[in-house]
Protein backbone atom coordinates (compact mmCIF):
# COMPACT_ATOMS: atom_id res chain seq x y z
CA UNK A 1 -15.10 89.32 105.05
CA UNK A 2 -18.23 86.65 106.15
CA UNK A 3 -18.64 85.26 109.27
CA UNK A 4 -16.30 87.35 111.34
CA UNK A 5 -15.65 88.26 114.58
CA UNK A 6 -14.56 92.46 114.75
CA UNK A 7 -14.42 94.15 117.93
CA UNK A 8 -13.09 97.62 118.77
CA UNK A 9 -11.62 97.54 114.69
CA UNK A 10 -10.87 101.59 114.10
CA UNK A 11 -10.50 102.24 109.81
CA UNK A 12 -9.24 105.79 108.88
CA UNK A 13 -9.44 106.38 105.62
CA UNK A 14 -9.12 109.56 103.51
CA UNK A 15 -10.44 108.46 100.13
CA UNK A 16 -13.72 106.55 101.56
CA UNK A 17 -15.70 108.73 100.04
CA UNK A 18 -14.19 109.25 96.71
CA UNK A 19 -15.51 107.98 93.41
CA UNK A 20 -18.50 105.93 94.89
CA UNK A 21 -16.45 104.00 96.86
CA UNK A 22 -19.05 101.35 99.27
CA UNK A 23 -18.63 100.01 102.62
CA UNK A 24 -20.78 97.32 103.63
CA UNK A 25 -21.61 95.84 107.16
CA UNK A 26 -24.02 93.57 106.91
CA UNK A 27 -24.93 94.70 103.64
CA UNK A 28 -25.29 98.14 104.48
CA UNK A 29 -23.01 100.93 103.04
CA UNK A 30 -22.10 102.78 105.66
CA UNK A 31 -20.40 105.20 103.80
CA UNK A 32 -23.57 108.03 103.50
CA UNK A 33 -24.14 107.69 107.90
CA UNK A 34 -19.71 108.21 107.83
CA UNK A 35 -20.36 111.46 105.93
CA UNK A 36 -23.22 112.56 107.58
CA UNK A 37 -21.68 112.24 110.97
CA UNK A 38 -17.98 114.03 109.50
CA UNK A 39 -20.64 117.26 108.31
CA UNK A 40 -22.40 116.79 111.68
CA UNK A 41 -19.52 117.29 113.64
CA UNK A 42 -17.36 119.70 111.26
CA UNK A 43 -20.34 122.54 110.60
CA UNK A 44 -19.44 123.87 107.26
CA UNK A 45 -17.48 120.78 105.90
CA UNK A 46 -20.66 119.93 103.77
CA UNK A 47 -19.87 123.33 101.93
CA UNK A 48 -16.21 121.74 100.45
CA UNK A 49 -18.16 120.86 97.34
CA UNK A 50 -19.43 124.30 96.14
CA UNK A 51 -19.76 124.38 92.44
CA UNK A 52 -19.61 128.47 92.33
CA UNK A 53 -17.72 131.54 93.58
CA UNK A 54 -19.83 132.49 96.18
CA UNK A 55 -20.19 128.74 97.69
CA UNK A 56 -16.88 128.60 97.13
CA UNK A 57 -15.89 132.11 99.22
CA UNK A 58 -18.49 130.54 101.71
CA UNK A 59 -17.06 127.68 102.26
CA UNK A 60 -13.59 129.08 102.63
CA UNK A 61 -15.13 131.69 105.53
CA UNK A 62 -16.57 128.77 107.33
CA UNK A 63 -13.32 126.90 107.39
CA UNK A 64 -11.00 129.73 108.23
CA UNK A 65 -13.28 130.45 111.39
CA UNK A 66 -12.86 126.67 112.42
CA UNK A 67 -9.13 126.91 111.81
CA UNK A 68 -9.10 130.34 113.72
CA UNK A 69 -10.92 128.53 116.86
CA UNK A 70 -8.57 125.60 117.44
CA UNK A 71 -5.62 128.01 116.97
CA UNK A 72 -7.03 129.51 119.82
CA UNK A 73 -7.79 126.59 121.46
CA UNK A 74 -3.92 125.04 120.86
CA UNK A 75 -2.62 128.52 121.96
CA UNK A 76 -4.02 127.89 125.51
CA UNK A 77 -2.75 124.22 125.57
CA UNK A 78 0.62 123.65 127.56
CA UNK A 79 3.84 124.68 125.65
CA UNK A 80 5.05 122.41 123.69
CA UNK A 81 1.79 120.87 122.35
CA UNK A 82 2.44 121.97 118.67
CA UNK A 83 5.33 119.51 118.29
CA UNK A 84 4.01 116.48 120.05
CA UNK A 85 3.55 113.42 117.76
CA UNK A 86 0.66 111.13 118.08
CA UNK A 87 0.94 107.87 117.05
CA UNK A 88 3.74 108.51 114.72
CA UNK A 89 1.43 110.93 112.65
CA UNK A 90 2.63 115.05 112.16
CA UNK A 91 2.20 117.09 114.87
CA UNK A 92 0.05 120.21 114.91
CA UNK A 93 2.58 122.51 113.78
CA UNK A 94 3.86 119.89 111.12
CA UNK A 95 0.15 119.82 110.07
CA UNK A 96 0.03 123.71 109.27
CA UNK A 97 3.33 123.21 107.23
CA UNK A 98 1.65 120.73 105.53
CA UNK A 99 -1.19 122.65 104.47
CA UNK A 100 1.55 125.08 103.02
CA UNK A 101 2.66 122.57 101.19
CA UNK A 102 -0.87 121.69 99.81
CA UNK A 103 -1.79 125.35 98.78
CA UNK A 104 1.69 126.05 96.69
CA UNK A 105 1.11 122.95 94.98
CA UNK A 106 -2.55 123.28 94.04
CA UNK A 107 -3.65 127.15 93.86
CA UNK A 108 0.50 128.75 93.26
CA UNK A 109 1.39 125.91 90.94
CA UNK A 110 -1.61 124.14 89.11
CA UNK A 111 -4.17 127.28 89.29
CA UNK A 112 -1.68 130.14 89.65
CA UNK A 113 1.16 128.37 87.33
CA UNK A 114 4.14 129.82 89.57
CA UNK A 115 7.26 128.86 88.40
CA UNK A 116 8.92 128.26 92.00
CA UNK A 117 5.84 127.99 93.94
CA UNK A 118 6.92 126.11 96.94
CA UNK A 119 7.94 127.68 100.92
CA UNK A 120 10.71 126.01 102.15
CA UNK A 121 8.55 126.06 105.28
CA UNK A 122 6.05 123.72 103.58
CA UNK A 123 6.13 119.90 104.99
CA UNK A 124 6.12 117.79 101.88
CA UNK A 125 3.89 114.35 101.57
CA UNK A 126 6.33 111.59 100.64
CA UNK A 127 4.04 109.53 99.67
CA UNK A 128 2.91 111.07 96.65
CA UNK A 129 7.13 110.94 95.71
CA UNK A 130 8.89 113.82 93.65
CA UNK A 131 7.04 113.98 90.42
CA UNK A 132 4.57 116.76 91.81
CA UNK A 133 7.66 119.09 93.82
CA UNK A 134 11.36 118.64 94.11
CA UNK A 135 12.16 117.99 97.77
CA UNK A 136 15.45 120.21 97.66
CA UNK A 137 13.29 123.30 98.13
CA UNK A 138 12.14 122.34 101.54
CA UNK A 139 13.99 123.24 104.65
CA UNK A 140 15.29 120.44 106.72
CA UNK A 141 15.20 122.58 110.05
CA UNK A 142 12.33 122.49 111.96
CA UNK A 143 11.24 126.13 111.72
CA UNK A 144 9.72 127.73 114.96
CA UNK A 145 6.20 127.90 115.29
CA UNK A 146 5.56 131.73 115.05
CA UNK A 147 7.07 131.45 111.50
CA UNK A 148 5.11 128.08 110.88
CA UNK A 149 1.96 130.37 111.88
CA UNK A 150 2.53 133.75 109.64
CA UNK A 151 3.66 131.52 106.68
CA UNK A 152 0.43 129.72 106.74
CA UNK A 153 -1.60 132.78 107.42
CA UNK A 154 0.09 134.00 104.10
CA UNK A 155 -1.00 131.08 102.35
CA UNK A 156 -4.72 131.07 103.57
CA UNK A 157 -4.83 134.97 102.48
CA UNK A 158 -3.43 133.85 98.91
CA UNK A 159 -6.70 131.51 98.78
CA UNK A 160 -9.27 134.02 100.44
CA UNK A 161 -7.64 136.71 97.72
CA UNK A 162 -8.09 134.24 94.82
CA UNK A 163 -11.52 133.19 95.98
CA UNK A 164 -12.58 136.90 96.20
CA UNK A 165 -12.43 137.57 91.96
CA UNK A 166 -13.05 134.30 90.70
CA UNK A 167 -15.72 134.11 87.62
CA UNK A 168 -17.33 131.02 86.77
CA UNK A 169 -15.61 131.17 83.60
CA UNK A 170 -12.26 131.07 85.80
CA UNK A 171 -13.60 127.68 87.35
CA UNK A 172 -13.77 125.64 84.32
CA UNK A 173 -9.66 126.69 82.92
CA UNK A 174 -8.41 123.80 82.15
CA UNK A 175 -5.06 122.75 84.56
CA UNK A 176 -2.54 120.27 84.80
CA UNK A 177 -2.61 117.88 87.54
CA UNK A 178 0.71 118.72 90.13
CA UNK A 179 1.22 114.91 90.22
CA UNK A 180 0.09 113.83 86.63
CA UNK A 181 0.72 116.68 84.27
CA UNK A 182 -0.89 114.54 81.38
CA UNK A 183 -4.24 114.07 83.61
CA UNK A 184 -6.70 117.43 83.03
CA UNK A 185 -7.99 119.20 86.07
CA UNK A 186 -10.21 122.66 86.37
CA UNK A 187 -9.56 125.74 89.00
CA UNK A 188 -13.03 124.41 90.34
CA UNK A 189 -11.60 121.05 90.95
CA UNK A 190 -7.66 122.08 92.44
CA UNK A 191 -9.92 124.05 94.64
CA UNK A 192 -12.31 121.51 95.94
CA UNK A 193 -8.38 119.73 96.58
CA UNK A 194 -7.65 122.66 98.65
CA UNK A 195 -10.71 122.53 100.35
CA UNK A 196 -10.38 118.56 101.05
CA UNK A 197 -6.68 118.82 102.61
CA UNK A 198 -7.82 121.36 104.74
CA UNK A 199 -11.00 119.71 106.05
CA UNK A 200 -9.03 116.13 106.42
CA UNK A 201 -6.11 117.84 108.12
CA UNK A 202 -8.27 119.83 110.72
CA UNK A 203 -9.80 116.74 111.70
CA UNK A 204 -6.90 114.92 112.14
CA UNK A 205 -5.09 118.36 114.02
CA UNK A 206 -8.67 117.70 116.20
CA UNK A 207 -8.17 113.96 116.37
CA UNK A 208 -4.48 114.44 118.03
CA UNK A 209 -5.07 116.98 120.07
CA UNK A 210 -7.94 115.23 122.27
CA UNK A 211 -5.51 112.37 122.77
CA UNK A 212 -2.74 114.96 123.96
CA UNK A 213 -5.31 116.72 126.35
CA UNK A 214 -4.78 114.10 128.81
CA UNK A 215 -1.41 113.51 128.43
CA UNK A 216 -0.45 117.11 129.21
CA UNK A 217 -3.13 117.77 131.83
């Protein structure tokens, strides 16, 4: 775009900083300040990209403990908060099932090679269509939150447990991509996935819940 007029424009997206991708204003990329800021404001998100077991146990402390705070913080909100949409996106409580979703797929099915790996609890991502999970496993009732919350504290265990006895020599296995079998992955690299979803979904859970705050007040 050249010679334009933007005011108040607000871009969102996940996969900014992927593969080298630029963005220029005024021939600057922006990108480096965007992820700067996102570390600045998410203390420990910098850590995602650890290259060894203990960064990676680290990193996966650090990011519990964030979880664990706005848990607390949502469990003094008004009832009712977990299941309030924001602009069409997944609630909080739809988020958690979410990341359910995202562990069973990359540490019980691509690192841990589970046969059936998926919670019918587990909100699936439609976008990515049926190749990587078949939808028939996932429970069309809304479950309540208490069982959205132990179900999700099961899957964060299952990751803190793996973390705990990875080698190095356990981060470079070779895996099969959940949504393109034929396309290699490592543990190292289904893990940094892990650790992506999870940062990208807390700040969106973050994002939503400062726009309820008002509403609810």
């Amino acid at each position: 775009m050249r010679g334009v007029d933007v005011a108040g424009a607000d871009i969102d997206a996940l996969w900014l900083f992927d593969g080298g991708n630029a963005l220029h204003v005024n021939g600057v990329d922006v990108v480096p300040f965007v992820e700067a800021e996102l570390n600045r404001r998410f203390p420990g998100r910098a850590e995602r990209r650890a290259g060894d077991p203990e960064g990676l146990r680290a990193a996966w402390a650090v990011l519990e403990r964030s979880w664990s705070a706005t848990l607390e913080r949502v469990a003094a909100m008004p009832a009712g908060t977990v299941d309030i949409s924001v602009d069409g996106e997944w609630s909080f409580a739809q988020t958690l099932r979410h990341l359910v979703m995202a562990t069973d797929t990359w540490l019980r099915k691509a690192i841990l090679e589970i046969d059936q790996p998926y919670h019918p609890i587990g909100q699936p991502n439609v976008e990515y269509g049926t190749d990587g999970y078949d939808l028939s496993v996932f429970s069309t009732a809304a479950p309540s939150y208490a069982e959205v919350l132990e179900v999700r504290a099961g899957r964060a265990a299952m990751v803190r447990d793996f973390l705990a006895t990875v080698t190095p020599d356990d981060l470079s296995i070779a895996r099969k991509n959940p949504w393109a079998p034929r396309q290699p992955e490592t543990t190292l690299a289904c893990l940094h996935t892990i650790l992506d979803e999870e940062w990208e979904h807390h700040r969106y859970a973050i994002r939503d819940l400062e726009a309820i705050v008002p509403a609810t007040a």
